[in-house]
C-alpha atoms as a PDB file:
ATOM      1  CA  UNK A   1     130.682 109.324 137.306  1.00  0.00           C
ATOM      2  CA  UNK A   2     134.515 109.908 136.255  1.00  0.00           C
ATOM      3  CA  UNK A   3     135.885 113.590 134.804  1.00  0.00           C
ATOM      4  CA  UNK A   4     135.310 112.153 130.907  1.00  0.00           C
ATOM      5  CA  UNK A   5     135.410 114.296 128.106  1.00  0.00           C
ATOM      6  CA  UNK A   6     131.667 114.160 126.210  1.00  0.00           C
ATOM      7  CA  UNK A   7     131.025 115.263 122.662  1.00  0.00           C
ATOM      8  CA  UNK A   8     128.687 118.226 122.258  1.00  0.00           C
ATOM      9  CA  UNK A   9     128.524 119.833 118.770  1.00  0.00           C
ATOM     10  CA  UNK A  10     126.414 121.777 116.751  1.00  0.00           C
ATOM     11  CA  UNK A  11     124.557 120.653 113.773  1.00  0.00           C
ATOM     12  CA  UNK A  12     121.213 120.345 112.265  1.00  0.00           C
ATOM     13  CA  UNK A  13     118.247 118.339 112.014  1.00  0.00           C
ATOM     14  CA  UNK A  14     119.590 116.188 108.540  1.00  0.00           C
ATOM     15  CA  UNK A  15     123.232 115.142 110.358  1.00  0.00           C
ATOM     16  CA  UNK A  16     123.456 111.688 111.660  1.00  0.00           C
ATOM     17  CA  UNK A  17     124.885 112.102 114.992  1.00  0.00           C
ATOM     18  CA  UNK A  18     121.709 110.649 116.873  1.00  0.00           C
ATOM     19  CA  UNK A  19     121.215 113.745 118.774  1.00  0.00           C
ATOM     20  CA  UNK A  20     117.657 114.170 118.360  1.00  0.00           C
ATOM     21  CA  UNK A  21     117.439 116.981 116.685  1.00  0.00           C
ATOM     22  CA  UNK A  22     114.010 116.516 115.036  1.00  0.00           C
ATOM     23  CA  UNK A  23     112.950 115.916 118.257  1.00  0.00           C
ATOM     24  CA  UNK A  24     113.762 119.763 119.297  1.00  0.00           C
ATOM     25  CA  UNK A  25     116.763 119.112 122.000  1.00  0.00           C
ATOM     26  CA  UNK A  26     120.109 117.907 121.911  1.00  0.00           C
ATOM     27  CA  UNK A  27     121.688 114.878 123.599  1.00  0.00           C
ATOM     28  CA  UNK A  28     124.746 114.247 125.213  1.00  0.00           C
ATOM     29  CA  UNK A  29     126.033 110.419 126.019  1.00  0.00           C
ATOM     30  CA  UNK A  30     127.830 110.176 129.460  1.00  0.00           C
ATOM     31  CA  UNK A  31     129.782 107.186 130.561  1.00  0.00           C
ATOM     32  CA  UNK A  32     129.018 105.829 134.037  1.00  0.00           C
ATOM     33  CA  UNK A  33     132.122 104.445 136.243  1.00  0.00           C
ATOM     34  CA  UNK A  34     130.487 101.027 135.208  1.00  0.00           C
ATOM     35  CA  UNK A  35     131.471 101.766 131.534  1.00  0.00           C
ATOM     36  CA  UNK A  36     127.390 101.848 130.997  1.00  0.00           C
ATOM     37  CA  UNK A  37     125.892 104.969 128.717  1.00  0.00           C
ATOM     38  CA  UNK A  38     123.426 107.279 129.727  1.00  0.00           C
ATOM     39  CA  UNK A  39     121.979 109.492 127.645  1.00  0.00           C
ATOM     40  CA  UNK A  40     121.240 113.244 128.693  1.00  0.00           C
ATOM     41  CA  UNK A  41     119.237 116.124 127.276  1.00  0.00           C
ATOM     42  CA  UNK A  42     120.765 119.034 127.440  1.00  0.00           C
ATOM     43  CA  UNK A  43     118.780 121.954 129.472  1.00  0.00           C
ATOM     44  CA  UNK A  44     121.556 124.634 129.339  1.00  0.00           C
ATOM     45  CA  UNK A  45     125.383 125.693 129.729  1.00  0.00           C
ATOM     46  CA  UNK A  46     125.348 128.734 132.369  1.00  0.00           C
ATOM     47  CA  UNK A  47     127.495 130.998 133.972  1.00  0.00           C
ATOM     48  CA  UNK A  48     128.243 131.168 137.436  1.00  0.00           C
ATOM     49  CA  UNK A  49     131.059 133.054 139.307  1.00  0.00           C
ATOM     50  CA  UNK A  50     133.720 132.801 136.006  1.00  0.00           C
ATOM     51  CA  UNK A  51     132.987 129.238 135.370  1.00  0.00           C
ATOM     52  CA  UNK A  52     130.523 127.491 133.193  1.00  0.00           C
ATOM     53  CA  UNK A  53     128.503 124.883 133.856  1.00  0.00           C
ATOM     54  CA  UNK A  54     125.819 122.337 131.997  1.00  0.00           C
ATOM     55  CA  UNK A  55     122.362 120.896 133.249  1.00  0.00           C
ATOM     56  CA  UNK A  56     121.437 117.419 132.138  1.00  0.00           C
ATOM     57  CA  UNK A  57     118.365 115.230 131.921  1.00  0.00           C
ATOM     58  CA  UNK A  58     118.546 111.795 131.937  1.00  0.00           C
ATOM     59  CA  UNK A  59     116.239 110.654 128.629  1.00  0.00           C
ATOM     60  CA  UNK A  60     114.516 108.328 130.343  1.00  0.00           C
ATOM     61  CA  UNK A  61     113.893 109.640 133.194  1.00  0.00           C
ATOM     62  CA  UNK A  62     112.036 108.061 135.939  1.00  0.00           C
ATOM     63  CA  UNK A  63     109.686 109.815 138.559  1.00  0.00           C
ATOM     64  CA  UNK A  64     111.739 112.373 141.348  1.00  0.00           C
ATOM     65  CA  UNK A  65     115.016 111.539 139.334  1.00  0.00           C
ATOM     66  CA  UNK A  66     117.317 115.023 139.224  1.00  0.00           C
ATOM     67  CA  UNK A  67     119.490 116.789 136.984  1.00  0.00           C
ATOM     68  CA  UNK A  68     122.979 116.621 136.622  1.00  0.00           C
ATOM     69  CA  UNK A  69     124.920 119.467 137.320  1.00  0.00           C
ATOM     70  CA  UNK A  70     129.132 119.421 135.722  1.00  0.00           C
ATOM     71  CA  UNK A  71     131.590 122.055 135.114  1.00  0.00           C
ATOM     72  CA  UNK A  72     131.765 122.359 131.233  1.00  0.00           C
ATOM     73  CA  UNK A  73     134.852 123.618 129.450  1.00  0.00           C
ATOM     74  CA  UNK A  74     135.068 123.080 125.437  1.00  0.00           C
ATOM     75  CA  UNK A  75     138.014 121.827 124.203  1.00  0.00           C
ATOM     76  CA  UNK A  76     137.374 122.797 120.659  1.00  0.00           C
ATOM     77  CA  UNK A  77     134.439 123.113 118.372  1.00  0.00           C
ATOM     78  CA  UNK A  78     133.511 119.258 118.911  1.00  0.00           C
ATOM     79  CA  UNK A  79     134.860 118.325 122.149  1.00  0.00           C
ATOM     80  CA  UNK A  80     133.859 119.464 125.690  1.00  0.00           C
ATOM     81  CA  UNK A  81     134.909 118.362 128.937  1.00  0.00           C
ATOM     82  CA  UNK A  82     132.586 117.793 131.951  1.00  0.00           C
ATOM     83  CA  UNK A  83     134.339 117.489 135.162  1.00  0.00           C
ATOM     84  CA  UNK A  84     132.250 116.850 138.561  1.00  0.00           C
ATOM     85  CA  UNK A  85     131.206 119.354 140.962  1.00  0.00           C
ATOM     86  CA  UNK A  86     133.163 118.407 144.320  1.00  0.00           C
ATOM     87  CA  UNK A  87     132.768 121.251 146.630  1.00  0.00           C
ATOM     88  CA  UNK A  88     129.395 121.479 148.720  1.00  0.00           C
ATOM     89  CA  UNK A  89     129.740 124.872 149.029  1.00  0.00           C
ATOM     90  CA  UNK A  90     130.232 124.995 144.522  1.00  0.00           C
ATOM     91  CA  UNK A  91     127.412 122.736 143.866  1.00  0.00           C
ATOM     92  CA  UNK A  92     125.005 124.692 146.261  1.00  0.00           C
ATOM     93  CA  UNK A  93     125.879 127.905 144.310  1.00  0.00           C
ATOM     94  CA  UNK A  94     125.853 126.534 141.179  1.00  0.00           C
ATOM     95  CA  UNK A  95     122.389 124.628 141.983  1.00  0.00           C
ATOM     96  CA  UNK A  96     120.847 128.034 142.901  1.00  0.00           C
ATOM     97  CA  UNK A  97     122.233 129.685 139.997  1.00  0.00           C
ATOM     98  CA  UNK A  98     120.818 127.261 138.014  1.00  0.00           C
ATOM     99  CA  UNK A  99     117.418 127.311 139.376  1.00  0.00           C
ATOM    100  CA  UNK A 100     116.936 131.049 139.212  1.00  0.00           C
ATOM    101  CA  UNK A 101     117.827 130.679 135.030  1.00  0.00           C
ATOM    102  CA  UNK A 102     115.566 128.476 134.683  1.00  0.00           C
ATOM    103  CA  UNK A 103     112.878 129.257 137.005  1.00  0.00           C
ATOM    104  CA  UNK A 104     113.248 132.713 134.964  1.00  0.00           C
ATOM    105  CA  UNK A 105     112.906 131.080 131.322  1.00  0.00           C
ATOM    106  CA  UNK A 106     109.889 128.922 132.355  1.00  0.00           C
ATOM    107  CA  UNK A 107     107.730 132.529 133.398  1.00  0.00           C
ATOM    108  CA  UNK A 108     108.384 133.745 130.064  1.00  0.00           C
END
């Protein structure tokens, strides 16, 4: 996947946006390098070490597939900006980080 800039907003259940609101999560659409759309559910935006990051779901996903793990920066109130995670040594923090968050959320 290219560094694309995604749309992420906030809204409610009666907007029109397709984000599947009334289905209780919201939906992001990424753009593969083959110009092909997948479309994510969003599990968080975190911190780790002064950056932020987002976890995504693929909608569909199939058995053992993972989640997606970007740098997120917002642009303004309706734009954001996902860039890729190219440092071993970043993604490995940023995968543990993420793991403890949620591993946290899901004992509550």
């Amino acid at each position: 996947m290219n560094n694309e800039e995604k749309n992420l907003h906030e809204h409610d259940e009666n907007c029109d946006c397709g984000c599947n609101h009334e289905e209780g999560y919201q939906t992001i659409t990424l753009t593969l390098d083959d110009d092909s759309e997948m479309v994510c559910i969003v599990l968080g935006i975190f911190e780790c070490e002064d950056n932020e990051y987002i976890a995504l779901l693929p909608e569909d996903k199939e058995e053992g597939e993972d989640v997606f793990l970007y740098r997120y920066k917002e642009i303004d109130e309706e734009e954001v900006e996902l860039d890729l995670i190219e440092s071993e040594e970043e993604f490995e923090k940023v995968s543990k980080a993420f793991e403890e968050i949620f591993d946290d959320e899901e004992e509550e």
